[in-house]
Protein backbone atom coordinates (compact mmCIF):
# COMPACT_ATOMS: atom_id res chain seq x y z
CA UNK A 1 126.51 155.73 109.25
CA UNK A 2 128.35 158.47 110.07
CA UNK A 3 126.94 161.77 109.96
CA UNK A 4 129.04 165.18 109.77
CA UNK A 5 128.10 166.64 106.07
CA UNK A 6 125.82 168.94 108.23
CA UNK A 7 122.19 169.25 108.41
CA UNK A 8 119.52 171.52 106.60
CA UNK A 9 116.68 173.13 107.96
CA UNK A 10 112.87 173.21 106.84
CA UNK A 11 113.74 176.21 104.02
CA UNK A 12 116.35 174.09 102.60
CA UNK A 13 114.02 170.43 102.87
CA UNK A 14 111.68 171.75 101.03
CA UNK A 15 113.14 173.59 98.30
CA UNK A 16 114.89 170.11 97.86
CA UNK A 17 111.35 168.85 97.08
CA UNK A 18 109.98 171.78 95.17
CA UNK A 19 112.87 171.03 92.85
CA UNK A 20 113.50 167.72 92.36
CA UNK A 21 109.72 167.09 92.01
CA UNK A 22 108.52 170.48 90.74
CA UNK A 23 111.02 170.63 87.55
CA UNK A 24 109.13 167.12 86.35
CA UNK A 25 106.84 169.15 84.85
CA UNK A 26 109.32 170.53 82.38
CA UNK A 27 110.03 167.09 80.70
CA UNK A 28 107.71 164.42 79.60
CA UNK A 29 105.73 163.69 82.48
CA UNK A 30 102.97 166.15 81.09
CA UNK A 31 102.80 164.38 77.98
CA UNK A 32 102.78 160.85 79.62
CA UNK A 33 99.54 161.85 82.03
CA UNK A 34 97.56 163.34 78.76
CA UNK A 35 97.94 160.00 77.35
CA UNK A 36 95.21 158.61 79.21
CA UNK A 37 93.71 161.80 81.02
CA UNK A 38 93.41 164.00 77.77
CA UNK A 39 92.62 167.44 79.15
CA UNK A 40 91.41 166.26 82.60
CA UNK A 41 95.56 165.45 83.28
CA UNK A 42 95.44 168.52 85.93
CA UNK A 43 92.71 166.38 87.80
CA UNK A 44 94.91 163.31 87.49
CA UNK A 45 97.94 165.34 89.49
CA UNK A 46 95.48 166.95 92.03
CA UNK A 47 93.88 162.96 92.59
CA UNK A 48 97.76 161.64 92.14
CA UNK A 49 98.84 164.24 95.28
CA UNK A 50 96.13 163.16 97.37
CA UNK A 51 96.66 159.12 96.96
CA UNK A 52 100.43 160.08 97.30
CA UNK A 53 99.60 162.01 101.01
CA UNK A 54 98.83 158.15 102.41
CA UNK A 55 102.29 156.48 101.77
CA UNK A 56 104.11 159.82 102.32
CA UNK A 57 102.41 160.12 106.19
CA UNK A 58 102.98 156.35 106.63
CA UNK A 59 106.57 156.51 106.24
CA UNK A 60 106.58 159.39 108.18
CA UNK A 61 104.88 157.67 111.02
CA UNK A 62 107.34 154.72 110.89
CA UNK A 63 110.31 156.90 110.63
CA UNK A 64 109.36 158.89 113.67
CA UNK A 65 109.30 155.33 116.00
CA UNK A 66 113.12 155.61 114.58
CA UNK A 67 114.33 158.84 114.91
CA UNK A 68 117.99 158.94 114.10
CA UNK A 69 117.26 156.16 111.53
CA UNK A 70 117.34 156.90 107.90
CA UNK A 71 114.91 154.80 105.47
CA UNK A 72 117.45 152.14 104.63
CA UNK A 73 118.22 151.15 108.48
CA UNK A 74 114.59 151.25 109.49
CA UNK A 75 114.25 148.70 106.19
CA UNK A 76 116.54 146.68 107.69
CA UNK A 77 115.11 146.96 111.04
CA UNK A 78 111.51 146.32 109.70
CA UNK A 79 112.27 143.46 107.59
CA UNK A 80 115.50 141.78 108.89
CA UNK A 81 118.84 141.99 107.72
CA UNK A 82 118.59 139.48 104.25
CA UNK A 83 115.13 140.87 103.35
CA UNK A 84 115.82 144.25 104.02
CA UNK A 85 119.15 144.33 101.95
CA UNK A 86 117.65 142.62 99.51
CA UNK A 87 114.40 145.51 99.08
CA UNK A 88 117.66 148.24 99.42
CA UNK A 89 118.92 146.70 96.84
CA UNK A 90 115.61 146.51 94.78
CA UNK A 91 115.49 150.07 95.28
CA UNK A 92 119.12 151.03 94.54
CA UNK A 93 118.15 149.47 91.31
CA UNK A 94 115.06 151.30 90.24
CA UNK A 95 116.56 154.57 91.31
CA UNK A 96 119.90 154.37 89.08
CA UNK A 97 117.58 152.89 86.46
CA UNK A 98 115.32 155.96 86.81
CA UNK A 99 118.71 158.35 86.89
CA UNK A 100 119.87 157.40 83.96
CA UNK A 101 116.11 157.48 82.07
CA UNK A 102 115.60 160.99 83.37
CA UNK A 103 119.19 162.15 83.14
CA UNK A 104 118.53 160.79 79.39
CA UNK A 105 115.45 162.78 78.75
CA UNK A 106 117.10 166.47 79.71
CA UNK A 107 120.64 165.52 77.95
CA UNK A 108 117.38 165.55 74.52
CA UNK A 109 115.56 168.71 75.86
CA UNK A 110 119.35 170.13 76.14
CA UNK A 111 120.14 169.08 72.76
CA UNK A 112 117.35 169.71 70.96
CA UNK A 113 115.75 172.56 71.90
CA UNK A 114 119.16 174.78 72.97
CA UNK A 115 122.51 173.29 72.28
CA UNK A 116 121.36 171.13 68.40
CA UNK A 117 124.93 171.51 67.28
CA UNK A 118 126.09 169.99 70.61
CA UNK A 119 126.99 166.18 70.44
CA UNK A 120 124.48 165.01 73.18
CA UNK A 121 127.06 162.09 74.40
CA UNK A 122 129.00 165.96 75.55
CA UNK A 123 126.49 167.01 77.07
CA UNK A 124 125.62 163.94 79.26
CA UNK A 125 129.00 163.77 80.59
CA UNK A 126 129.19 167.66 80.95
CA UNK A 127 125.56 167.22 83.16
CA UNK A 128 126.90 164.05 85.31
CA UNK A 129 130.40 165.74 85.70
CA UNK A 130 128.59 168.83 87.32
CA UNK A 131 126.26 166.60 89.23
CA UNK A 132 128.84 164.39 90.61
CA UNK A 133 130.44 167.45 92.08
CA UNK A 134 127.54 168.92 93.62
CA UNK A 135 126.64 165.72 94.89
CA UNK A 136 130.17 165.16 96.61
CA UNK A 137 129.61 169.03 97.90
CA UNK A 138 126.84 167.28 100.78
CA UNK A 139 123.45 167.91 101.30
CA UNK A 140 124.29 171.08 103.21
CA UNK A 141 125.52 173.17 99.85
CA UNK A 142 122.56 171.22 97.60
CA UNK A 143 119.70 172.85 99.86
CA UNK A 144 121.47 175.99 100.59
CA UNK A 145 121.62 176.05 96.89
CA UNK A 146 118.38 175.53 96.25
CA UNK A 147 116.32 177.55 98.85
CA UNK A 148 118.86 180.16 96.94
CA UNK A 149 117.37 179.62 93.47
CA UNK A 150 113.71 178.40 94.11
CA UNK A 151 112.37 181.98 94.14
CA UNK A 152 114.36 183.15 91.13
CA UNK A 153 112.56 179.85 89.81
CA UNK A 154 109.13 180.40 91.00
CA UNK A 155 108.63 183.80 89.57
CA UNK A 156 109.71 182.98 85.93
CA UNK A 157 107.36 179.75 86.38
CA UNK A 158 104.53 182.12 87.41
CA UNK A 159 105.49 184.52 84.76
CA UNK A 160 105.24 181.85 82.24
CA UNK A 161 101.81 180.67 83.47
CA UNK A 162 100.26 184.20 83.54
CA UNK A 163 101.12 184.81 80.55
CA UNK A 164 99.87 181.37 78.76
CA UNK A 165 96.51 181.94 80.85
CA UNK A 166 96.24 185.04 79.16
CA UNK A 167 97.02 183.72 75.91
CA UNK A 168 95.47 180.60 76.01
CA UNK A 169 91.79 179.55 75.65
CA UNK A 170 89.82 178.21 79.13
CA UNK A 171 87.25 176.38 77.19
CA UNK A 172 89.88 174.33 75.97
CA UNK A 173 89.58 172.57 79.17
CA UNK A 174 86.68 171.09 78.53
CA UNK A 175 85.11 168.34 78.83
CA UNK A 176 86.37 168.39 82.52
CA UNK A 177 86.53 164.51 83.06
CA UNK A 178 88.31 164.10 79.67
CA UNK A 179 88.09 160.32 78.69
CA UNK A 180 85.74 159.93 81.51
CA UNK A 181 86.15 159.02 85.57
CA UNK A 182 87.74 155.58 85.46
CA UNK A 183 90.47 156.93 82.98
CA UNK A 184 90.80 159.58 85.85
CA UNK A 185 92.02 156.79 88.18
CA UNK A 186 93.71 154.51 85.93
CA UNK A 187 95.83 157.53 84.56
CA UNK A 188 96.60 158.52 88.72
CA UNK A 189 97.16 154.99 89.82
CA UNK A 190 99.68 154.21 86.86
CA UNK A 191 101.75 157.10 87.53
CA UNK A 192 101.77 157.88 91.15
CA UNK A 193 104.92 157.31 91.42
CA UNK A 194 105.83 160.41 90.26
CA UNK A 195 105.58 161.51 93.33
CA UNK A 196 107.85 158.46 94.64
CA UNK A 197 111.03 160.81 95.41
CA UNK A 198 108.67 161.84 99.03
CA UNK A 199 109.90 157.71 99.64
CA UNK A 200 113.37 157.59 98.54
CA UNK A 201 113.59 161.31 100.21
CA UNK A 202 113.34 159.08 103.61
CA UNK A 203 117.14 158.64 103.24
CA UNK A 204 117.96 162.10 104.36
CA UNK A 205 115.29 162.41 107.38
CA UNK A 206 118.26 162.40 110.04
CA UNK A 207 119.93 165.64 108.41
CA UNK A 208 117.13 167.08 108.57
CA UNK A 209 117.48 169.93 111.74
CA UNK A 210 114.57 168.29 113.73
CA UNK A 211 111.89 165.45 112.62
CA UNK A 212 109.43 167.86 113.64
CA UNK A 213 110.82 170.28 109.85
CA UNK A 214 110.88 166.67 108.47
CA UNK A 215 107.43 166.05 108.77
CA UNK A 216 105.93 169.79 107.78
CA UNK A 217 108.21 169.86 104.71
CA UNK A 218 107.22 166.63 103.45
CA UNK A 219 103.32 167.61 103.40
CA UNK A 220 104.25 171.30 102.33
CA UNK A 221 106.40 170.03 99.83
CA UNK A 222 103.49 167.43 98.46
CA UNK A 223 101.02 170.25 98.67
CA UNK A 224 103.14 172.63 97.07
CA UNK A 225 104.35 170.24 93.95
CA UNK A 226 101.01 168.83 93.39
CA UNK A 227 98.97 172.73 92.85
CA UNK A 228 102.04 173.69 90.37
CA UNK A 229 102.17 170.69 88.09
CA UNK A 230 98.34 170.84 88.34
CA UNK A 231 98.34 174.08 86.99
CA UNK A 232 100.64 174.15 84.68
CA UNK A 233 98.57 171.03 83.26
CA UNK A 234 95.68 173.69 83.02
CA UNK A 235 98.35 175.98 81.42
CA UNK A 236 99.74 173.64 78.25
CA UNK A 237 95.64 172.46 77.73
CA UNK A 238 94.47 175.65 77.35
CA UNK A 239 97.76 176.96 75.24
CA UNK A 240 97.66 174.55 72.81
CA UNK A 241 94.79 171.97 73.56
CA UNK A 242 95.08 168.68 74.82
CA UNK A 243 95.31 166.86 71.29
CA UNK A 244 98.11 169.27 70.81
CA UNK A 245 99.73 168.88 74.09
CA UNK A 246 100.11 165.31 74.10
CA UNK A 247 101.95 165.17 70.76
CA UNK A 248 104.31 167.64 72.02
CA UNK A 249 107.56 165.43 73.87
CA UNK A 250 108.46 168.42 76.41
CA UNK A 251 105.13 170.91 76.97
CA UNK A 252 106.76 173.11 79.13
CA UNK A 253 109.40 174.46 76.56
CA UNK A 254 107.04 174.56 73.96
CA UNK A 255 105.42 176.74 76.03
CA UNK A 256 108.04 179.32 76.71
CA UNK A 257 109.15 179.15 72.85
CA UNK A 258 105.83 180.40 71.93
CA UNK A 259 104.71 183.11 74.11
CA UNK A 260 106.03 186.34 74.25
CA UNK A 261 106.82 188.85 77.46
CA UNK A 262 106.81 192.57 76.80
CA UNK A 263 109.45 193.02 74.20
CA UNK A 264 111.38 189.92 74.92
CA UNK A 265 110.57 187.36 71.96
CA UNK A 266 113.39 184.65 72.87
CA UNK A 267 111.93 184.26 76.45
CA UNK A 268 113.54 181.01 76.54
CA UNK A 269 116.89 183.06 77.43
CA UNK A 270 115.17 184.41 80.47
CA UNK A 271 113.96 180.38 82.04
CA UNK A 272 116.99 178.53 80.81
CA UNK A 273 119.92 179.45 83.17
CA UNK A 274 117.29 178.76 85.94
CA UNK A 275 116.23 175.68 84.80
CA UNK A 276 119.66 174.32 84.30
CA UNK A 277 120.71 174.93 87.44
CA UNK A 278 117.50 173.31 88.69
CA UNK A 279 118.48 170.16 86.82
CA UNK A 280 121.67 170.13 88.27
CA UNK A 281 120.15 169.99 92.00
CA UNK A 282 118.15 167.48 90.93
CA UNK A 283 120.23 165.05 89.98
CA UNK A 284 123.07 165.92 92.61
CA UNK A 285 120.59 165.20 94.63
CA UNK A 286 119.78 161.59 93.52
CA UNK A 287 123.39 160.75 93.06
CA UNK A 288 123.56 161.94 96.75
CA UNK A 289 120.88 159.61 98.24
CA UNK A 290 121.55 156.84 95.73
CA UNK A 291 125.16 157.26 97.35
CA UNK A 292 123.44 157.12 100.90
CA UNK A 293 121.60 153.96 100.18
CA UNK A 294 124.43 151.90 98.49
CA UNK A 295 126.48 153.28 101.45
CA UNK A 296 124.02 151.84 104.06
CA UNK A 297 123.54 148.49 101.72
CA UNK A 298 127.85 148.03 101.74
CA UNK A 299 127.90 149.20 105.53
CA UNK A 300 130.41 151.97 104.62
CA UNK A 301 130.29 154.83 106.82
CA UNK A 302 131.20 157.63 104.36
CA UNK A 303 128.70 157.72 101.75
CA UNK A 304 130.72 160.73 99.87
CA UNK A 305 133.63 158.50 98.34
CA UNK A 306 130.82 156.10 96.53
CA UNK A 307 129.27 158.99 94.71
CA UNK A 308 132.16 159.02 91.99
CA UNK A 309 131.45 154.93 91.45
CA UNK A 310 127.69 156.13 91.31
CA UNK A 311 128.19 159.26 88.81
CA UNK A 312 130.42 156.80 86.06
CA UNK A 313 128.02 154.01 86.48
CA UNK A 314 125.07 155.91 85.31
CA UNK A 315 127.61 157.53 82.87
CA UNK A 316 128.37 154.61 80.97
CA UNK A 317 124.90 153.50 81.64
CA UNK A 318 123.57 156.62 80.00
CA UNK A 319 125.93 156.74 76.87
CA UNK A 320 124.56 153.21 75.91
CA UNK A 321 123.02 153.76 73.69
CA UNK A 322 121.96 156.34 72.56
CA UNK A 323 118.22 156.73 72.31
CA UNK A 324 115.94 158.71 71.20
CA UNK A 325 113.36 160.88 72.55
CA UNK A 326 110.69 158.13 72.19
CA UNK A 327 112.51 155.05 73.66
CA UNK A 328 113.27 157.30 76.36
CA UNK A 329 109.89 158.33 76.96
CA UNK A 330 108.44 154.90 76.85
CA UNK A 331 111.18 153.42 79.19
CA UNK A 332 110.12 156.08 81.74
CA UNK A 333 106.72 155.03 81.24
CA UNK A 334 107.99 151.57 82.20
CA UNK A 335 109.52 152.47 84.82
CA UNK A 336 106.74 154.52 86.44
CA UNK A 337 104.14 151.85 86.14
CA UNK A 338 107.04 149.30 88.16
CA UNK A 339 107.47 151.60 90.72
CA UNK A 340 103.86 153.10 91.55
CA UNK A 341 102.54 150.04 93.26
CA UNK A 342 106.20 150.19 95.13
CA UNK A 343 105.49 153.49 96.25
CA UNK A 344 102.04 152.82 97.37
CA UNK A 345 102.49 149.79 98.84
CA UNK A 346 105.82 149.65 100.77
CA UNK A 347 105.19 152.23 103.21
CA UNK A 348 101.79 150.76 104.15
CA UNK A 349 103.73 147.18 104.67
CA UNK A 350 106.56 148.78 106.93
CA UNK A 351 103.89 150.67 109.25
CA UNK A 352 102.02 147.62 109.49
CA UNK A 353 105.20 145.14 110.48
CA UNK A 354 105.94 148.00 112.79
CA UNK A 355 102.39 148.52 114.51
CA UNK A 356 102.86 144.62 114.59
CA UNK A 357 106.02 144.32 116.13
CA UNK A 358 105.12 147.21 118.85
CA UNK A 359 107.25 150.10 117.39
CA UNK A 360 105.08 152.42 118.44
CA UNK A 361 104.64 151.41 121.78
CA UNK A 362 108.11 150.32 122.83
CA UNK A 363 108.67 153.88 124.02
CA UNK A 364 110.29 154.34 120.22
CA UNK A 365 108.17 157.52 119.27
CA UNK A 366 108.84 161.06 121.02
CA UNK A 367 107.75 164.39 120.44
CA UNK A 368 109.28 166.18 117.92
CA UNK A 369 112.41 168.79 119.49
């Protein structure tokens, strides 16, 4: 494939990650891990981060024996050209399935907690229209954009949380196991996959300045990710108690609705520019490496031109019909459960077939540049 959008450093790599996983824990994902967890859900992230760290290094040791490769050519390496297209494929599916979920879920925060007046079937199209272009702008002007914004981000997140600590009641946390140890695991083996962009994420290791910035971003990123959505799981328990948390669709703007900074009341105003334009990295993003993938699966060298096929797809898709906040949530459920023994499994596969087949001996890994 050929590859002139540019390339992005370990600043940029990582602020990729800190966005497109870090904002998860402003929609439903909070509510979906208290399901099971209760108020031990910021365990279940901390134990979901570490059984996320063995895939995550896996694929990074099979993508260094094929530096220059991105995840869907070392696929097709790994398992041959039918099987491999046919897992690319697999995959191609399950991400524009999970687009169009997700993409689903913030067109309802949008709509019902800012814009109610706002038809949401506008405000889809308005989201995908300004995705699609920063999608088509490369992966050069996503990450610039986003090391630009993550520390604008950051501090109104830690605002936020220092503030609901304060407010908020710490022996709310208790019991510490919630529903008990096995619900622990079952809750962190169910949704693991929330973590599953540190896979798909494999499809941008070439533009990535060196494999060396590859490798530390990825565990930075993971390490980073994991400690905020942990503690913001703290954060919504002790604000308004699990039993109270996990009736609540989106915790996180609950959150900032109800607490008060100085002598701002509508502190919402001072989070929601920043978290819109966090949503729209996001999912430029995705469209970008979904673009990528069905680039590599069609053996079409500029990956750019598919994104507008991509962005109407999910469109139409999306505006079909439309559901609410509760189908939504329980499709994304779905789809986590499908895609968590993916995610844990795949990457263990490919390093085996590749210690098998000698990858790592042929002379195929170097040292990082």
């Amino acid at each position: 494939m050929k590859r002139n959008e540019g390339k992005i450093g370990i600043k940029e790599y990582v602020a990729i990650i800190a966005l497109t996983i870090g904002t998860k824990l402003s929609d439903d994902t909070p509510t979906i891990i208290y399901e099971n967890a209760r108020n031990a859900g910021w365990i279940v992230v901390l134990l979901m981060g570490v059984m996320a760290f063995i895939p995550a290094i896996l694929l990074i040791k099979v993508l260094s024996a094929h530096k220059g490769k991105n995840l869907h050519e070392v696929i097709i390496h790994i398992f041959g050209k039918f099987f491999g297209t046919i897992i690319s494929i697999l995959l191609l599916v399950a991400g524009v399935a999970s687009i169009t979920v997700d993409t689903g879920i913030y067109v309802d925060i949008i709509g019902t907690m800012y814009f109610t007046k706002t038809p949401p079937s506008i405000i889809y199209v308005i989201l995908m229209l300004v995705c699609g272009y920063g999608a088509k702008r490369g992966i050069e002007q996503i990450g610039t954009v986003a090391w630009v914004l993550l520390p604008y981000l950051k501090i109104t997140l830690f605002i936020a949380i220092l503030v609901s600590l304060n407010t908020g009641h710490f022996d709310y946390i208790f019991p510490i196991l919630g529903e008990g140890s096995m619900e622990i695991l079952k809750a962190s083996a169910k949704n693991v996959s929330i973590f599953s962009d540190l896979f798909f994420i494999g499809l941008i290791a070439p533009l990535v300045v060196s494999f060396k910035d590859f490798k530390k971003g990825t565990i930075l990123g993971l390490i980073m990710v994991t400690l905020e959505i942990s503690l913001a799981m703290v954060t919504f328990v002790m604000l308004f108690d699990y039993s109270t948390a996990e009736m609540l669709s989106y915790p996180f703007h609950e959150t900032i609705r109800y607490i008060e900074v100085g002598f701002l009341q509508n502190v919402e105003t001072l989070f929601f520019p920043f978290w819109l334009v966090a949503t729209f990295i996001r999912f430029s993003f995705y469209l970008y490496i979904s673009a990528v993938l069905l680039a590599g699966i069609l053996n079409i060298k500029e990956s750019e031109y598919l994104i507008p096929l991509i962005t109407t797809l999910i469109i139409l898709f999306g505006l079909a019909p439309d559901s609410p906040s509760i189908v939504l949530y329980n499709m994304r459920q779905n789809i986590l459960m499908m895609v968590s023994p993916v995610f844990f499994l795949l990457p263990p596969l490919m390093w085996l077939i590749a210690k098998i087949r000698g990858d790592f001996k042929n002379g195929t890994v170097q040292e990082s540049n």
